[in-house]
Each structure stands twice: as structure tokens, then as C-alpha cells.
N, C-alpha and C. Protein backbone atom coordinates (compact mmCIF):
# COMPACT_ATOMS: atom_id res chain seq x y z
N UNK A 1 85.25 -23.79 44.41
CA UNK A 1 84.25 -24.85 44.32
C UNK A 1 84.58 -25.92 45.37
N UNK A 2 83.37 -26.37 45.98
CA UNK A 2 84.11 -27.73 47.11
C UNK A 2 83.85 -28.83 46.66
N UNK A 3 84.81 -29.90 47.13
CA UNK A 3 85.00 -30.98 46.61
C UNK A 3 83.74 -31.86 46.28
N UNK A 4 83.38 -32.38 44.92
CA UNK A 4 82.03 -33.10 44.44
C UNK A 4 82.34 -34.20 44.76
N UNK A 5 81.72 -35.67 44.62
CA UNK A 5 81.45 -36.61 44.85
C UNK A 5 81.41 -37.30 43.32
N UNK A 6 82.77 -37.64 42.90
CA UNK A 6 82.63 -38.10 41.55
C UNK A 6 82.18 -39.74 41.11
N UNK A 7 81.29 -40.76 41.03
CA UNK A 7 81.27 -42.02 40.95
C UNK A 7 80.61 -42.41 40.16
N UNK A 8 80.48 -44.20 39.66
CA UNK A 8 80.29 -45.27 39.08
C UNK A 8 79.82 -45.86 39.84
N UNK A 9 78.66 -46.36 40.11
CA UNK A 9 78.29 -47.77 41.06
C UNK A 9 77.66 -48.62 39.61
N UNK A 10 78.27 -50.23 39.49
CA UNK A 10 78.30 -50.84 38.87
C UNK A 10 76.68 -51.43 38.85
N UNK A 11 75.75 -51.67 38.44
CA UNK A 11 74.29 -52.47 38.91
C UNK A 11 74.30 -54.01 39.02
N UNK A 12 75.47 -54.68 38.59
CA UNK A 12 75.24 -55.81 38.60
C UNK A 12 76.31 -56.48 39.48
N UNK A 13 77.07 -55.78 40.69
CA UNK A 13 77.67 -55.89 41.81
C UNK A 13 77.78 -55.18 42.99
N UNK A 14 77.71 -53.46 42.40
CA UNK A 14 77.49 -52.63 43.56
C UNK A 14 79.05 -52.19 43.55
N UNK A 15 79.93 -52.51 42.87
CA UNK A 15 80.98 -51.70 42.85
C UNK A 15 81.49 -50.47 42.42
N UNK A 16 81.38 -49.55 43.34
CA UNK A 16 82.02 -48.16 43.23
C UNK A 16 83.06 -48.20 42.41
N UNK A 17 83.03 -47.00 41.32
CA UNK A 17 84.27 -46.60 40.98
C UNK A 17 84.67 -45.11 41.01
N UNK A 18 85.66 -44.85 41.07
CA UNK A 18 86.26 -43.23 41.77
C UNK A 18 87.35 -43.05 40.81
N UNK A 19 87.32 -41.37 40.11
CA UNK A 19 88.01 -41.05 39.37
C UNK A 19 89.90 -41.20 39.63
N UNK A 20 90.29 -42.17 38.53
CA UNK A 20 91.63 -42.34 39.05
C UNK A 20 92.66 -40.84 38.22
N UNK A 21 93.72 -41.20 39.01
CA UNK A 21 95.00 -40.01 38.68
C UNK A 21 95.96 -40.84 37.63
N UNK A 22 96.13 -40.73 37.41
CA UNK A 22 97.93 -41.18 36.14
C UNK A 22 99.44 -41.29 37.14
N UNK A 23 100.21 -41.70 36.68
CA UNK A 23 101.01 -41.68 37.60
C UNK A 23 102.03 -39.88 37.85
N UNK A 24 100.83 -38.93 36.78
CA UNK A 24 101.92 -38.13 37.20
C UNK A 24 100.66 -37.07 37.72
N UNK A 25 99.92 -37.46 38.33
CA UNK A 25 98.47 -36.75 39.27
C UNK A 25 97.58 -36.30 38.18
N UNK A 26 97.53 -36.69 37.22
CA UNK A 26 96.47 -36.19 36.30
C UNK A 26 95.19 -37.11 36.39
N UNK A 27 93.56 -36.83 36.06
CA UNK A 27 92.99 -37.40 35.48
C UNK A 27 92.88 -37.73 34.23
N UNK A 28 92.00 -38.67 33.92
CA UNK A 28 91.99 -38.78 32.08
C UNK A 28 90.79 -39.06 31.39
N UNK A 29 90.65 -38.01 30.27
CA UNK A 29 89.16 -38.00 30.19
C UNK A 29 89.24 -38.54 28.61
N UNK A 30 88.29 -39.04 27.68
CA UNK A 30 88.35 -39.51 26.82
C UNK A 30 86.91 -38.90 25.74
N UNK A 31 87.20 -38.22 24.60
CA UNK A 31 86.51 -37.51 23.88
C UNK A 31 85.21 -38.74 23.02
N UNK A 32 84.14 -39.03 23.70
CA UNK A 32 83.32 -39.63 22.78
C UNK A 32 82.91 -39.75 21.13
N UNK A 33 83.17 -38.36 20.95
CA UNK A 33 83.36 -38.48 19.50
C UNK A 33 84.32 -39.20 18.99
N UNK A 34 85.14 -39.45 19.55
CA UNK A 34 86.16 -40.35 18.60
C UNK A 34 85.93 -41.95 18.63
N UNK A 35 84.43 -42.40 19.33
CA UNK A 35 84.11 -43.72 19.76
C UNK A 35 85.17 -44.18 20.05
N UNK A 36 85.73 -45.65 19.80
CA UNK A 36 86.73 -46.70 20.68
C UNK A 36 87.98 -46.01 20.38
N UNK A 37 88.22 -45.28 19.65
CA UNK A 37 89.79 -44.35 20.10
C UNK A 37 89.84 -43.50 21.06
N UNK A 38 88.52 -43.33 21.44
CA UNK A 38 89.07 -42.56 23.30
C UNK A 38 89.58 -43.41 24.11
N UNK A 39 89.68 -44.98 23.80
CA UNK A 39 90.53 -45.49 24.81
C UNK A 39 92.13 -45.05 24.65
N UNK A 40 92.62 -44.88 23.54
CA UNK A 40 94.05 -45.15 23.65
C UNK A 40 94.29 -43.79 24.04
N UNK A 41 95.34 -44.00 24.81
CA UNK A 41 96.23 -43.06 25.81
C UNK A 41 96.03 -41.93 24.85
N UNK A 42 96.82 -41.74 23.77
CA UNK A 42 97.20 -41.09 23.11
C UNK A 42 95.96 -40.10 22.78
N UNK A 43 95.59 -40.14 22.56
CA UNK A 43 93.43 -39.80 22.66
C UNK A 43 92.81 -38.84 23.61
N UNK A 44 93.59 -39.24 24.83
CA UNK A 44 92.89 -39.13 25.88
C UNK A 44 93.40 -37.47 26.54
N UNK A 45 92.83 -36.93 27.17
CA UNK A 45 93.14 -35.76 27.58
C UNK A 45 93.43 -35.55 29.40
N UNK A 46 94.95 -35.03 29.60
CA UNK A 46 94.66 -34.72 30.40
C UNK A 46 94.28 -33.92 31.73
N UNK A 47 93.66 -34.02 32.93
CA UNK A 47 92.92 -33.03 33.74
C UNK A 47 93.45 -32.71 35.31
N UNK A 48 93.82 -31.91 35.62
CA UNK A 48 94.72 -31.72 36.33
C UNK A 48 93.33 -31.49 38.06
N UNK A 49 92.66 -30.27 37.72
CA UNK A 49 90.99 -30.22 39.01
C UNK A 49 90.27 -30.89 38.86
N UNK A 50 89.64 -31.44 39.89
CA UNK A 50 88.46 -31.96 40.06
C UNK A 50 87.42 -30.97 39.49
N UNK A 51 87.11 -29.84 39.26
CA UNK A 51 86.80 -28.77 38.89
C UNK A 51 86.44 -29.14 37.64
N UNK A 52 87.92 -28.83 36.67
CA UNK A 52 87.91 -29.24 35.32
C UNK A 52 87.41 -30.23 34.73
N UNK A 53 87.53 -31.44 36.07
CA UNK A 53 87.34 -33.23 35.60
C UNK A 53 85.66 -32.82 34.92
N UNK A 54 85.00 -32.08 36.12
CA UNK A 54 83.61 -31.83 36.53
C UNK A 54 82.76 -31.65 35.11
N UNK A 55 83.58 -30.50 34.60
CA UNK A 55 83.50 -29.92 33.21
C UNK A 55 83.28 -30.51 32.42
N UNK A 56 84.25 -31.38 32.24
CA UNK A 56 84.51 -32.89 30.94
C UNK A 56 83.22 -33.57 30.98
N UNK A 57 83.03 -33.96 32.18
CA UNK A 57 81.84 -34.95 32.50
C UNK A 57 80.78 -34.17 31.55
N UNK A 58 80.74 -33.11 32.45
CA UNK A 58 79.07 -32.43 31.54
C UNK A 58 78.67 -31.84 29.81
N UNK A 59 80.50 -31.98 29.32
CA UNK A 59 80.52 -31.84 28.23
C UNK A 59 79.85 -33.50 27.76
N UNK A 60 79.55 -34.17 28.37
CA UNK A 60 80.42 -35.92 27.84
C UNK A 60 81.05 -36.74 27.45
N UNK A 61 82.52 -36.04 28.19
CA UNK A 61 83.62 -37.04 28.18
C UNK A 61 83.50 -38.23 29.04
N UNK A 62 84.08 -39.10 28.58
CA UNK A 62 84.13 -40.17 29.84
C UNK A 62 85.80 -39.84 30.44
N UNK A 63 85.79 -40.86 31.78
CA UNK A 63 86.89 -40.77 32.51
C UNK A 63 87.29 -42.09 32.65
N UNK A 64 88.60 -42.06 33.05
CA UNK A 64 89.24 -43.02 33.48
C UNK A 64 89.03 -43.16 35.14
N UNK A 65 88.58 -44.14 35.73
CA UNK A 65 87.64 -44.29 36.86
C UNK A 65 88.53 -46.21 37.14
N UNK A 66 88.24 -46.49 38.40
CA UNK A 66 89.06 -47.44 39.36
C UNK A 66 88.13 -47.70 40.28
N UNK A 67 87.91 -49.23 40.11
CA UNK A 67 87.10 -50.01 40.99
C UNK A 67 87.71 -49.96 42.67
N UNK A 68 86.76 -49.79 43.12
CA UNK A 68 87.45 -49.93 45.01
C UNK A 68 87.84 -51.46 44.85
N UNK A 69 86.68 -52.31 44.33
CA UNK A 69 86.67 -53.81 44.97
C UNK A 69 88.19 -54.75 44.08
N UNK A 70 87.64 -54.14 42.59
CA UNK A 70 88.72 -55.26 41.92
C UNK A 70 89.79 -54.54 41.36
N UNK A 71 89.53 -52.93 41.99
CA UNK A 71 90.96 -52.25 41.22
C UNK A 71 91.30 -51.73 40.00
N UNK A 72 90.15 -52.60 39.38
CA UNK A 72 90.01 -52.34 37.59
C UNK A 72 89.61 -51.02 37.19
N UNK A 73 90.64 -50.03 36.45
CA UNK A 73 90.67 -49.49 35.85
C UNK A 73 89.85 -49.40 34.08
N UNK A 74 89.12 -48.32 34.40
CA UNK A 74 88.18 -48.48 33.06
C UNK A 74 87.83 -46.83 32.58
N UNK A 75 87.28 -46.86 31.55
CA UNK A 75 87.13 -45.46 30.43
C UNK A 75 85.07 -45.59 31.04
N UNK A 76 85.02 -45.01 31.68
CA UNK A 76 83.66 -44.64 31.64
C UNK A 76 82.76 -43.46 31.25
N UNK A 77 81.72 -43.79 30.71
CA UNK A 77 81.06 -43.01 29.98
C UNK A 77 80.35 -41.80 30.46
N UNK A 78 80.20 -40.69 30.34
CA UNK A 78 79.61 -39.88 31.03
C UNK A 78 78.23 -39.96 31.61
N UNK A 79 77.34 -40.90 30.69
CA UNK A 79 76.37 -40.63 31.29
C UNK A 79 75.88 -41.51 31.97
N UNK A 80 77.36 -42.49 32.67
CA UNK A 80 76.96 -43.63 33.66
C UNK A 80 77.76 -42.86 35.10
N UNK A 81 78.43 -41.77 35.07
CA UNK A 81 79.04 -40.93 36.29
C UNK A 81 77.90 -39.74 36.98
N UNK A 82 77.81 -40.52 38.60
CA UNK A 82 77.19 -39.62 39.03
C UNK A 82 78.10 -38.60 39.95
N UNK A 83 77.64 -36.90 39.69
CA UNK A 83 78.22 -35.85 40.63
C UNK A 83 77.36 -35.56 41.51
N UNK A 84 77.77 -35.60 42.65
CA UNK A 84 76.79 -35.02 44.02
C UNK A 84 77.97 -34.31 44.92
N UNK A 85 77.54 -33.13 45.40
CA UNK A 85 77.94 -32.84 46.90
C UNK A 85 78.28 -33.41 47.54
């Protein structure tokens, strides 16, 4: 599969966000069914391909995603992540 175009553009600044890694190269995806306990770590699952990340998304997991502008790290929802080519 070639590399997708995974993002967040914010509407009320225009800030991109891009799926972040963990410090040990993983992504992290967070199971909606469990509402506000997909934030905690412990919760959270993690995704080693962009491939796999891809997967999560279309199941509707959210991800752990990183602002270009302010850096901020956040749990976003699947159906605010767009995939493109």
C-alpha cells in the first residue's frame, strides 16, 4: 500500500494535525466505545503501519494526532480525520 495522507485541519485556525508516534514508534488509537476512557493510555491501542493506523480510522477509532503549529497533542475522532493519497 503507498503512503496515505493522514490529517486534522482544525476550522477555527487552519491547524494541521498529523498522526503522532509514542516514544517507542508506535501510533495510538483509542476505542470509541469506551467514550472518555479512550483517553487514558492504558485504553489505548497500539499501531505499529500506517496501513493498520488506516484500518482503525475506518473502523472508528480515533488517534492520537499533533498539531504542526502548537505541538498539541490530542485523541481525535475518526470522523474528523481525513485519508487521501
Amino acid at each position: 500500500m503507498e503512503s496515505m495522507k493522514i490529517t486534522r485541519t482544525r476550522l477555527d485556525n487552519g491547524e494541521v494535525y498529523w498522526p503522532s508516534r509514542d516514544r517507542n514508534g508506535f501510533f495510538r488509537v483509542g476505542d470509541p466505545t469506551l467514550g472518555k476512557a479512550q483517553k487514558l493510555a492504558e485504553n489505548q491501542v497500539s499501531v505499529r503501519t500506517e496501513e493498520d493506523l488506516v484500518s482503525y480510522i475506518r473502523r472508528g477509532f480515533s488517534v492520537r494526532m499533533r498539531g504542526e503549529k502548537t505541538n498539541q497533542d490530542n485523541l481525535i475522532a475518526a470522523k474528523n480525520i481525513v485519508i487521501s493519497p
